[in-house]
Protein backbone atom coordinates (compact mmCIF):
# COMPACT_ATOMS: atom_id res chain seq x y z
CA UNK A 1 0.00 0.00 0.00
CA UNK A 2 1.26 3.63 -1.07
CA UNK A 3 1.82 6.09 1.62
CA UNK A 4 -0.77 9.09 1.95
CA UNK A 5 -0.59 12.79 1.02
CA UNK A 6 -1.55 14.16 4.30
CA UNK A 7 0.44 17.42 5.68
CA UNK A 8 0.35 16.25 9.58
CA UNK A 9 4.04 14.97 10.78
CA UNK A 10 4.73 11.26 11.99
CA UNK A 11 5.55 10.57 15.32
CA UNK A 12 9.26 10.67 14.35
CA UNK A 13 8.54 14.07 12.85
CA UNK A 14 7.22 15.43 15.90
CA UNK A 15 10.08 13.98 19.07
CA UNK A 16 12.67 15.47 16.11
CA UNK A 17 10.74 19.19 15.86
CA UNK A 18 10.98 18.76 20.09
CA UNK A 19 14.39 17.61 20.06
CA UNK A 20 15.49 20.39 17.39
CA UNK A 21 13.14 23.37 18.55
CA UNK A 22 11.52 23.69 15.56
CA UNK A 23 7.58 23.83 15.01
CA UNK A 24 8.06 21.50 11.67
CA UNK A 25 10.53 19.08 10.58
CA UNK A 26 10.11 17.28 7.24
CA UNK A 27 11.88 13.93 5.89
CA UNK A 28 15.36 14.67 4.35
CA UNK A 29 15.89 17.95 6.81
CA UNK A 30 18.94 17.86 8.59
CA UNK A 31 18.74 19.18 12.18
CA UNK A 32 20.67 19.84 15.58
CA UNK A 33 18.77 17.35 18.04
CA UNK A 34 18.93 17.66 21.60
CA UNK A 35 19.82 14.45 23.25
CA UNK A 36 17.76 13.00 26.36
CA UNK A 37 19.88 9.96 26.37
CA UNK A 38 23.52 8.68 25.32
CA UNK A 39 24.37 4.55 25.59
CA UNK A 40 28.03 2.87 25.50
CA UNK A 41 28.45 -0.74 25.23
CA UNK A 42 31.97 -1.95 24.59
CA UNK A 43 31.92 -0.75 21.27
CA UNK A 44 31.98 2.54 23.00
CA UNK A 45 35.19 2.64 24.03
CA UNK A 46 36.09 3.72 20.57
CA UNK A 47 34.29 6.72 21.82
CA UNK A 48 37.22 7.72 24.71
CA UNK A 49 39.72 8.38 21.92
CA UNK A 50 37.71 11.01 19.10
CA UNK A 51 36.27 12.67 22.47
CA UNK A 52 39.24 13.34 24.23
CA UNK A 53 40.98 14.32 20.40
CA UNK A 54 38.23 17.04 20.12
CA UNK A 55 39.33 18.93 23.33
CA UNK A 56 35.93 18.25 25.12
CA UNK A 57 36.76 18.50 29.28
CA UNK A 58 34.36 16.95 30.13
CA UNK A 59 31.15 15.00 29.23
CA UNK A 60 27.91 17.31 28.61
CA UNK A 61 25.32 15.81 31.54
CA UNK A 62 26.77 12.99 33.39
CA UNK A 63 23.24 11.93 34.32
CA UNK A 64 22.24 11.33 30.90
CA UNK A 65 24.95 8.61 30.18
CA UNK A 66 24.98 5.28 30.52
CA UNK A 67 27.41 2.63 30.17
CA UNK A 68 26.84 -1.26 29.69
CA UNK A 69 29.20 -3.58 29.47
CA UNK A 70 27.15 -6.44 27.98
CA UNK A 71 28.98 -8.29 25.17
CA UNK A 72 31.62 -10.27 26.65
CA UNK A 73 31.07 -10.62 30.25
CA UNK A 74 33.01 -11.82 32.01
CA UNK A 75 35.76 -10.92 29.84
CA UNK A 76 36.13 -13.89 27.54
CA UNK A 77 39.58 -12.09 25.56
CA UNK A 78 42.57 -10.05 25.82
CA UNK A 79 40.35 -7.16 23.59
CA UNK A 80 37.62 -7.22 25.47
CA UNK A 81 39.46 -7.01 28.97
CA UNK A 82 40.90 -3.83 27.67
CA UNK A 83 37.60 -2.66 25.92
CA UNK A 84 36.50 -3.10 29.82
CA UNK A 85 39.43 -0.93 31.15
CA UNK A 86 38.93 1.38 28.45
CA UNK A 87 35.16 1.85 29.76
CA UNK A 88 36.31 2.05 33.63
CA UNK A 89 38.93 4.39 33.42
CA UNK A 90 36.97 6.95 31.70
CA UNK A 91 33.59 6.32 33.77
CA UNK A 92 36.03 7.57 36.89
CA UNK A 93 37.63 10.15 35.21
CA UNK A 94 34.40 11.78 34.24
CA UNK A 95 32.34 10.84 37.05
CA UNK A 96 29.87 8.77 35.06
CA UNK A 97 28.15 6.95 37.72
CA UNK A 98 25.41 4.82 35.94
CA UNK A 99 27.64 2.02 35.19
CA UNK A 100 26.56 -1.44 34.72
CA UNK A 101 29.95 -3.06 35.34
CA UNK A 102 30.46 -7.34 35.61
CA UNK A 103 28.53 -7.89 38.58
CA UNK A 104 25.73 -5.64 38.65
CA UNK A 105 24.42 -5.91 34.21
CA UNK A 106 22.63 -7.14 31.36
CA UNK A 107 22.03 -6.64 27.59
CA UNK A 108 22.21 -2.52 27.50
CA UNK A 109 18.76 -1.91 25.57
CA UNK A 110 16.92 -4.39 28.51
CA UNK A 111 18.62 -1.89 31.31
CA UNK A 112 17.82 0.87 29.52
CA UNK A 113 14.05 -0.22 29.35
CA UNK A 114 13.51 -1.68 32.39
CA UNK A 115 15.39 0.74 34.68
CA UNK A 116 13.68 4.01 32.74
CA UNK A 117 16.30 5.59 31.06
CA UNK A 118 14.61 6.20 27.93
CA UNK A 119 10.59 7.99 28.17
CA UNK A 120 7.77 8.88 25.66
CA UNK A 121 9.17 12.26 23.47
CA UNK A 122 12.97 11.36 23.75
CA UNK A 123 16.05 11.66 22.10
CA UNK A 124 18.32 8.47 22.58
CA UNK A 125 21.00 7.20 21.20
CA UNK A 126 23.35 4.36 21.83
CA UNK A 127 26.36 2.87 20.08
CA UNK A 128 24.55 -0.40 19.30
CA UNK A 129 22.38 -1.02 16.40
CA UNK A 130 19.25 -2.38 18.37
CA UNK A 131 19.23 1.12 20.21
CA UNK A 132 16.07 0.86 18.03
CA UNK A 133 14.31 -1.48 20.81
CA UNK A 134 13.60 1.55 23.03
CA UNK A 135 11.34 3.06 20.51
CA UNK A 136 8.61 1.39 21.83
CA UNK A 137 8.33 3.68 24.50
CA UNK A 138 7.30 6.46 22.11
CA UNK A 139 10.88 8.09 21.36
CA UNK A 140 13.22 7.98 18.27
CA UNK A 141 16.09 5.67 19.74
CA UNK A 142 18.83 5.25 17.36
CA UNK A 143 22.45 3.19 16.94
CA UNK A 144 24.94 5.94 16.11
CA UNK A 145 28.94 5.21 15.86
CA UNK A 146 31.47 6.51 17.98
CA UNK A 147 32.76 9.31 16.47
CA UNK A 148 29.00 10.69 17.05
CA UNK A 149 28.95 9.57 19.87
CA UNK A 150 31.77 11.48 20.91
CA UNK A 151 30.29 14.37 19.26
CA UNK A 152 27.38 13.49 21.58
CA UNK A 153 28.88 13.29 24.99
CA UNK A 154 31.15 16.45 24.33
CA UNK A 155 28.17 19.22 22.94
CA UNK A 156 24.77 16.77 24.28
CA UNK A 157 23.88 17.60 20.56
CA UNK A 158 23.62 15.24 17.31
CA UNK A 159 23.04 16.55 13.34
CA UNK A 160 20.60 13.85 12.20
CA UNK A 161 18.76 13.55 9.12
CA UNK A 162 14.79 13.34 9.51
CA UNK A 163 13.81 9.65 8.66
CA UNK A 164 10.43 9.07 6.42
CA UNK A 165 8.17 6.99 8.19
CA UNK A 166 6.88 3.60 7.08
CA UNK A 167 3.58 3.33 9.19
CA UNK A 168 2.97 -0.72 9.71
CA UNK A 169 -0.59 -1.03 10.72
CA UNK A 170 -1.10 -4.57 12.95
CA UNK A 171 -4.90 -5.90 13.03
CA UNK A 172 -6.47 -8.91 14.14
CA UNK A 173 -5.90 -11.60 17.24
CA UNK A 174 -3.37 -13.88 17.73
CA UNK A 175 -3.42 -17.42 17.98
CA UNK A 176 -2.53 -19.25 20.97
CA UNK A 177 1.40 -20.05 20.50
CA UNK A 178 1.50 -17.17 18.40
CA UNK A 179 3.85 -13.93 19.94
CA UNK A 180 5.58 -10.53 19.04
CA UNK A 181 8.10 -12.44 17.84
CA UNK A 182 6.15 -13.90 15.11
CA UNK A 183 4.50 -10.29 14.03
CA UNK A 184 7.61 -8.84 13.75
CA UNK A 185 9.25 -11.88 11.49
CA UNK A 186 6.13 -11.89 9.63
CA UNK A 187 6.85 -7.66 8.46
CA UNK A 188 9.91 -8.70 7.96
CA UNK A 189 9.27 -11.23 5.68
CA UNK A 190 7.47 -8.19 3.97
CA UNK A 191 9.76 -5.00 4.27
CA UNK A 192 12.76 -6.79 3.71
CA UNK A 193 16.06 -6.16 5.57
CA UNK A 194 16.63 -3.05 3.21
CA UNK A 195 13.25 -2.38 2.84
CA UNK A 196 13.35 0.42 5.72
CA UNK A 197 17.09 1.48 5.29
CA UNK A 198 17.09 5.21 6.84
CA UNK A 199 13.55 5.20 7.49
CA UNK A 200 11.27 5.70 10.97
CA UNK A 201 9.42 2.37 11.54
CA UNK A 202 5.90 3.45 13.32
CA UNK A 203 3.90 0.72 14.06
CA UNK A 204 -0.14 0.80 14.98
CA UNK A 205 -3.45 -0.37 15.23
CA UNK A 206 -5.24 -2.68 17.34
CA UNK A 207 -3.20 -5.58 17.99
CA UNK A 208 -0.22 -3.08 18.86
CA UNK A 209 -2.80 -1.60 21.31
CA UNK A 210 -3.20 -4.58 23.32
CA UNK A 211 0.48 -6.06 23.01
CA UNK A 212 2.52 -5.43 26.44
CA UNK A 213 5.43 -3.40 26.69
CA UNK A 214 7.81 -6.54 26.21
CA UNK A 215 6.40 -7.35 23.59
CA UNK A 216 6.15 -4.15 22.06
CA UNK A 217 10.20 -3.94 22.60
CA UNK A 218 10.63 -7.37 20.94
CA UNK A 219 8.82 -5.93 17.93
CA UNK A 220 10.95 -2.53 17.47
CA UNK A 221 14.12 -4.35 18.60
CA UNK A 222 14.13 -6.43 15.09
CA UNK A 223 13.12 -3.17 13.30
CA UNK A 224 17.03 -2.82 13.14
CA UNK A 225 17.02 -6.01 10.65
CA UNK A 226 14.88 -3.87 8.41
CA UNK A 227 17.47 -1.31 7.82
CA UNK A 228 15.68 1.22 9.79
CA UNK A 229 16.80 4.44 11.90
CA UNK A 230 14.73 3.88 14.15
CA UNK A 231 11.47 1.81 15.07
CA UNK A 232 8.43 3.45 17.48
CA UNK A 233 5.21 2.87 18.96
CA UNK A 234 2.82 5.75 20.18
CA UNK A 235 2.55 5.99 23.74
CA UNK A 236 -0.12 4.92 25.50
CA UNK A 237 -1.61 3.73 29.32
CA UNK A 238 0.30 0.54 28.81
CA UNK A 239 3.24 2.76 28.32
CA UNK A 240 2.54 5.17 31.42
CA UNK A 241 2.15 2.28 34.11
CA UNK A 242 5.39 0.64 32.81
CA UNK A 243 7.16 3.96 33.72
CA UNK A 244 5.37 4.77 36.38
CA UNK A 245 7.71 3.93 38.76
CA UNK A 246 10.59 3.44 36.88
CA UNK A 247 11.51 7.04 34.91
CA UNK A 248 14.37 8.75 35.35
CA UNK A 249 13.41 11.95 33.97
CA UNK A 250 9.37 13.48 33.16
CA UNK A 251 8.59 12.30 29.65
CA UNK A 252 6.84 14.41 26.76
CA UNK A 253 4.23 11.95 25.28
CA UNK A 254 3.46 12.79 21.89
CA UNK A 255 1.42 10.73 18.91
CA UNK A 256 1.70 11.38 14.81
CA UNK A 257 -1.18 13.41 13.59
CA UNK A 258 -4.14 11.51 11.89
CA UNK A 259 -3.24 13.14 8.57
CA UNK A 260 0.32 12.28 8.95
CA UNK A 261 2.47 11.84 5.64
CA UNK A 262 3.82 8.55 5.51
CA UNK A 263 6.05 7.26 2.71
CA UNK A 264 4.48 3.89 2.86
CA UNK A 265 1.51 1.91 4.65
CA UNK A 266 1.61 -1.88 5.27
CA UNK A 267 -1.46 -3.29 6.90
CA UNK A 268 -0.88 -6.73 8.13
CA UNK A 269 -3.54 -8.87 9.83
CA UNK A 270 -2.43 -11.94 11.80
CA UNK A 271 -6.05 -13.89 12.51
CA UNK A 272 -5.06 -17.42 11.84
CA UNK A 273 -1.29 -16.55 11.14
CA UNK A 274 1.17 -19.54 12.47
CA UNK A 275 4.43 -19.02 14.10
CA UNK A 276 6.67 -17.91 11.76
CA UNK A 277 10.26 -18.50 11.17
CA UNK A 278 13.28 -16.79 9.39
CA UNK A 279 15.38 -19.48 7.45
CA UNK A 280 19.17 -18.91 6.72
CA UNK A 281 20.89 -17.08 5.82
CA UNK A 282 18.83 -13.39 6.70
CA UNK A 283 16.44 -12.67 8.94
CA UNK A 284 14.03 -11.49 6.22
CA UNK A 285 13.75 -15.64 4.83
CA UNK A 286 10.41 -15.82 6.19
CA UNK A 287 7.95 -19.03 6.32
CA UNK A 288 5.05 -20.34 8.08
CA UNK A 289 7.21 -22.48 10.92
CA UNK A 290 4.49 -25.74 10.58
CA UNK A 291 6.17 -25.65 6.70
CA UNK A 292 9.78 -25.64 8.17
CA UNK A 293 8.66 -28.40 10.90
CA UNK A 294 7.18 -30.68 7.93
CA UNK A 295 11.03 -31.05 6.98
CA UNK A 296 12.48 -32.29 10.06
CA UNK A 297 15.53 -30.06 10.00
CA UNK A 298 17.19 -31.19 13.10
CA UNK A 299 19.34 -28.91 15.42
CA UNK A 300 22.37 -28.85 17.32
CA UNK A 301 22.22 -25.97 19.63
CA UNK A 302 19.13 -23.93 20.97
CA UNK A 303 19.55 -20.51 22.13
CA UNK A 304 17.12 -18.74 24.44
CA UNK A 305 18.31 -15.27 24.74
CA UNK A 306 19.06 -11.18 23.46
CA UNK A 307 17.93 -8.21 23.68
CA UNK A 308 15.11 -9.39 21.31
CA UNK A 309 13.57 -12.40 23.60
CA UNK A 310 15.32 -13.14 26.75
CA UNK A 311 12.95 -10.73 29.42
CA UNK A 312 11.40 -12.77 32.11
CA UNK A 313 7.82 -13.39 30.06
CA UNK A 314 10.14 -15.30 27.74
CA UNK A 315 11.84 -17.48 30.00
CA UNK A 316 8.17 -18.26 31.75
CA UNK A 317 7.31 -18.87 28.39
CA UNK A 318 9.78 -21.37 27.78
CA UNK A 319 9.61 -22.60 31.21
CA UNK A 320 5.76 -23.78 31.04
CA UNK A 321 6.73 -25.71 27.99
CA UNK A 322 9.76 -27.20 29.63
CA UNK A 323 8.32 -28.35 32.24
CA UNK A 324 7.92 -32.50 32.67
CA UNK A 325 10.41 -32.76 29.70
CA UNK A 326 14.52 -32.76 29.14
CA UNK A 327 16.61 -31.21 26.31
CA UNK A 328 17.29 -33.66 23.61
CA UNK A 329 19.99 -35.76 23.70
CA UNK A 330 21.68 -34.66 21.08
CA UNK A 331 21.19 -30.51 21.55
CA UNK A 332 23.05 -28.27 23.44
CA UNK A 333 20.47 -25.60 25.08
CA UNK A 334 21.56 -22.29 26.33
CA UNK A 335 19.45 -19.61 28.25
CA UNK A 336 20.82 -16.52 29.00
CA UNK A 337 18.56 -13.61 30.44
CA UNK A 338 18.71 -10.20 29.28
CA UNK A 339 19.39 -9.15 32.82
CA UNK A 340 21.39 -9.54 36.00
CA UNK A 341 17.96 -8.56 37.37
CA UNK A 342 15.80 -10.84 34.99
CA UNK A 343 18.31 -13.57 36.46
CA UNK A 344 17.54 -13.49 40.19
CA UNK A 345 13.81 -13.23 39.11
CA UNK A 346 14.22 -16.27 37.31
CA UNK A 347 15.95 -18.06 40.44
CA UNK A 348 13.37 -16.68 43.02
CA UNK A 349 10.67 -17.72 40.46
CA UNK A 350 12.07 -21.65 39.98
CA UNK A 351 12.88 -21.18 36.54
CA UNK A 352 16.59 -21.66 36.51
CA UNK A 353 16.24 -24.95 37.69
CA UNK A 354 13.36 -25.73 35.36
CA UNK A 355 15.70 -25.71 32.91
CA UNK A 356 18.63 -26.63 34.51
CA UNK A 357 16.90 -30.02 35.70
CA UNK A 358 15.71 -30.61 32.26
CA UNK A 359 19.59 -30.29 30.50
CA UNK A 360 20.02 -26.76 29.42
CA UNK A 361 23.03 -24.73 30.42
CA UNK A 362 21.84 -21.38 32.62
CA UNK A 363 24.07 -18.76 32.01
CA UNK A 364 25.04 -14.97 33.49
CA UNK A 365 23.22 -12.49 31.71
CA UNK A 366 24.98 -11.38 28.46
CA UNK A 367 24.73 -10.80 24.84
CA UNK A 368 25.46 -14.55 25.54
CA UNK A 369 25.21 -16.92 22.21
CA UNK A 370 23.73 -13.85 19.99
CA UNK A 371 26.82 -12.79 17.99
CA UNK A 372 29.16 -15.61 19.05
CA UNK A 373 31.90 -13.71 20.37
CA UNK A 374 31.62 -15.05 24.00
CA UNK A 375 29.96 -18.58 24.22
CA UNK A 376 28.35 -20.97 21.84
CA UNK A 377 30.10 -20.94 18.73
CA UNK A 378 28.77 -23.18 16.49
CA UNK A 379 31.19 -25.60 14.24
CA UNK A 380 30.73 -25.13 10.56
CA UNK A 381 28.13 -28.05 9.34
CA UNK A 382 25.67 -27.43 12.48
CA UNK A 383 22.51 -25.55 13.29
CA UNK A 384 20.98 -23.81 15.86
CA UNK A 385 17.45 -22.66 16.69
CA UNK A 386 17.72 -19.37 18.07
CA UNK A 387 15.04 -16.28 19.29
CA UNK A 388 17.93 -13.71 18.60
CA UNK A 389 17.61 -11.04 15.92
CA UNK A 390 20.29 -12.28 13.20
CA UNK A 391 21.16 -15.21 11.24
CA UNK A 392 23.36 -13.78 8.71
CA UNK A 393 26.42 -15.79 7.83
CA UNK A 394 29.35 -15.95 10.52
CA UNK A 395 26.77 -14.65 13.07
CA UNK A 396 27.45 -18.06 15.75
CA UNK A 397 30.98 -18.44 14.30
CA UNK A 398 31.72 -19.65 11.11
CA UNK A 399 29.95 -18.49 8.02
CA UNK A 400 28.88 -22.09 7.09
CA UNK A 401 26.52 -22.44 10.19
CA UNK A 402 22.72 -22.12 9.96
CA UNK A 403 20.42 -20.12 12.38
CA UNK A 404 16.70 -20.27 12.64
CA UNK A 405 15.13 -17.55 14.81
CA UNK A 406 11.78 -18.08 16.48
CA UNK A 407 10.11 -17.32 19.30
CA UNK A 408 11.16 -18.77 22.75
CA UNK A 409 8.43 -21.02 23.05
CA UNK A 410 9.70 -22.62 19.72
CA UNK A 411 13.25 -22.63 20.50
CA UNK A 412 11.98 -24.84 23.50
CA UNK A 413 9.86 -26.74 21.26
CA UNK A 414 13.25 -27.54 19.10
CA UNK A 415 15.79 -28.12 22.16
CA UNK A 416 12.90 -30.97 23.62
CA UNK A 417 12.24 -32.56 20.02
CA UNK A 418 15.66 -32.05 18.39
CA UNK A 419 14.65 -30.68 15.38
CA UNK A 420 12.37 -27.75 14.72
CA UNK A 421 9.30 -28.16 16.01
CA UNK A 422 5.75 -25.87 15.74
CA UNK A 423 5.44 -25.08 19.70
CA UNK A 424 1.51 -25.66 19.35
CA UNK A 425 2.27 -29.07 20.00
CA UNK A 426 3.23 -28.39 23.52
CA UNK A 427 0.77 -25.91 24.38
């Protein structure tokens, strides 16, 4: 479906007027945005060296940065131990206090959303590509690199491009055994993963309405797969009693206008859609999982974690399906929560040894198996079911190794049956 000719703005439109102090922004304008929020991860600590080289004292608002380290953790090389001390040093020198060092961590996007660093109206931007997750909150949360980032914590200010919007419109009920997970792999399957390159991802409509806010970040997490800037959902009650509690700074709610000017509309409605799964080798090789499942493709590892699926709902989830059954004997099953705090909810809750009883390997919280730089490499002939974000060649390790993602009932599904299995059957 063609976009419309209204003259209203998006809801990207409007947080960039706010951020920029102008009344009007239109897509292609480049502006000077105002940040709320600035992320490091490890990657970050490319960041120490262009900041300190542009003669900036000292960072802009040390309450508005955040660091994470979440990729390898512990330390699992020589780099990343000095990534690490990289990180420390300059958190001290600059008196950067909200550091989530070993010990006290998790994926960054899950701290950032469940600790209330990013609100409805903001500005954020982190040097990780799935800074897109937070959009569901209502802001325009975007990956930038470092020397931006730099740019970032030395001024608080970023030139940015306004994105055109690609309004996805969500209708109809889902099935049970049907999740987030599955919407979102079933746009993909649509947009492609260049199909939103530089574009705002706003998603609506009655489904999105009634989807929680973990869900909601499991569906503009992936929106990074589609090439886009940024991915968003209007705020709403659901979003105000997440952050009741939670924000760390008042939050400017705003929603696109009804005669907003989208470049394109995509209405997709999932009554009586299956679980869906993305095939190698990209996460836009989309297919009704129940078709996959008819093949028998049998598995070798099982991965139950990232930013995208690894929040406590997921590992309940996966939990109630594991339950009264052990990991096949020929898979290796990892589960790593998004969260140091997700992690002690899952022991207080019984889930750790849930799965722990039934085989699978419970692990600190971490960017874990998701990009294969710290645990669960796969060898080059095997496969693993996964509810991470990408399956792109060399994701797990070597190029030659094939990744499903799913949702975390059907990794479960796949780690107790041994090949990939439609989770219906358990339910």
């Amino acid at each position: 479906m063609s976009g419309n000719n209204g003259h209203g703005q998006t809801l990207a439109e409007k947080i960039l007027s706010r951020a920029s102090g102008l009344d009007r922004v239109v897509p292609g304008q480049i502006i000077e945005g105002q940040v709320d929020l600035a992320m490091m991860h490890e990657q970050g600590a490319q960041t120490v060296g262009p900041f300190h080289e542009m003669g900036a004292p000292r960072v802009w608002d040390p309450e508005r940065v955040v660091i994470a380290i979440d990729h390898w953790v512990p330390a699992s090389t020589e780099g990343a131990a000095v990534l690490h001390r990289i990180l420390r040093k300059f958190a001290a020198e600059q008196h950067l206090t909200h550091f989530y060092d070993v010990g006290n961590h998790g994926i960054c996007h899950q701290i950032l959303a469940e600790d209330g660093w990013v609100v409805p109206g903001d500005l954020a931007v982190g040097t990780d590509s799935h800074t897109n997750m937070l959009g569901a909150v209502g802001a325009v949360a975007a990956g930038i690199g470092p020397t931006e980032m730099a740019a970032v914590l030395a001024l608080g200010k970023l030139w940015l491009k306004v994105p055109p919007t690609l309004n996805v419109r969500v209708e109809g009920r889902l099935g049970k055994g049907v999740v987030a997970k599955d919407i979102v792999l079933r746009v993909l399957g649509e947009v492609k993963t260049t199909g939103a390159t530089y574009k705002s991802v706003e998603f609506s409509g009655p489904t999105i309405e009634r989807l929680s806010m973990p869900e909601r970040f499991t569906i503009c997490n992936m929106t990074t797969e589609m090439g886009a800037k940024c991915g968003m959902m209007p705020p709403d009650a659901t979003t105000e009693e997440y952050l009741r509690n939670i924000a760390k700074h008042p939050s400017h709610p705003l929603r696109a206008d009804a005669d907003a000017a989208y470049e394109r509309q995509i209405t997709i409605n999932v009554d009586d859609m299956p679980p869906m799964i993305a095939c190698p080798y990209s996460p836009d090789n989309v297919r009704p999982l129940p078709d996959v499942a008819r093949e028998h493709v049998k598995v070798d590892q099982v991965f139950l974690g990232s930013c995208t699926n690894a929040r406590i709902e997921d590992l309940r989830e996966g939990a109630a399906l594991m339950r009264g059954h052990k990991v096949h004997a020929d898979v290796r099953f990892i589960v790593s929560p998004a969260s140091t705090k997700i992690y002690k909810q899952a022991l207080e809750e019984g889930l750790l040894q849930v799965f722990t009883d039934a085989g699978a390997v419970f692990t600190n919280s971490s960017c874990s198996a998701c990009f294969g730089g710290n645990m669960g490499i796969l060898a080059p002939d095997e496969v693993c079911a996964s509810s991470s974000n990408r399956n792109f060649p060399g994701r797990m390790g070597p190029k030659e190794a094939r990744i499903y993602l799913m949702s975390p009932q059907a990794t479960v599904a796949a780690a107790i049956r041994g090949e990939i299995t439609d989770p219906r059957e358990f339910l």
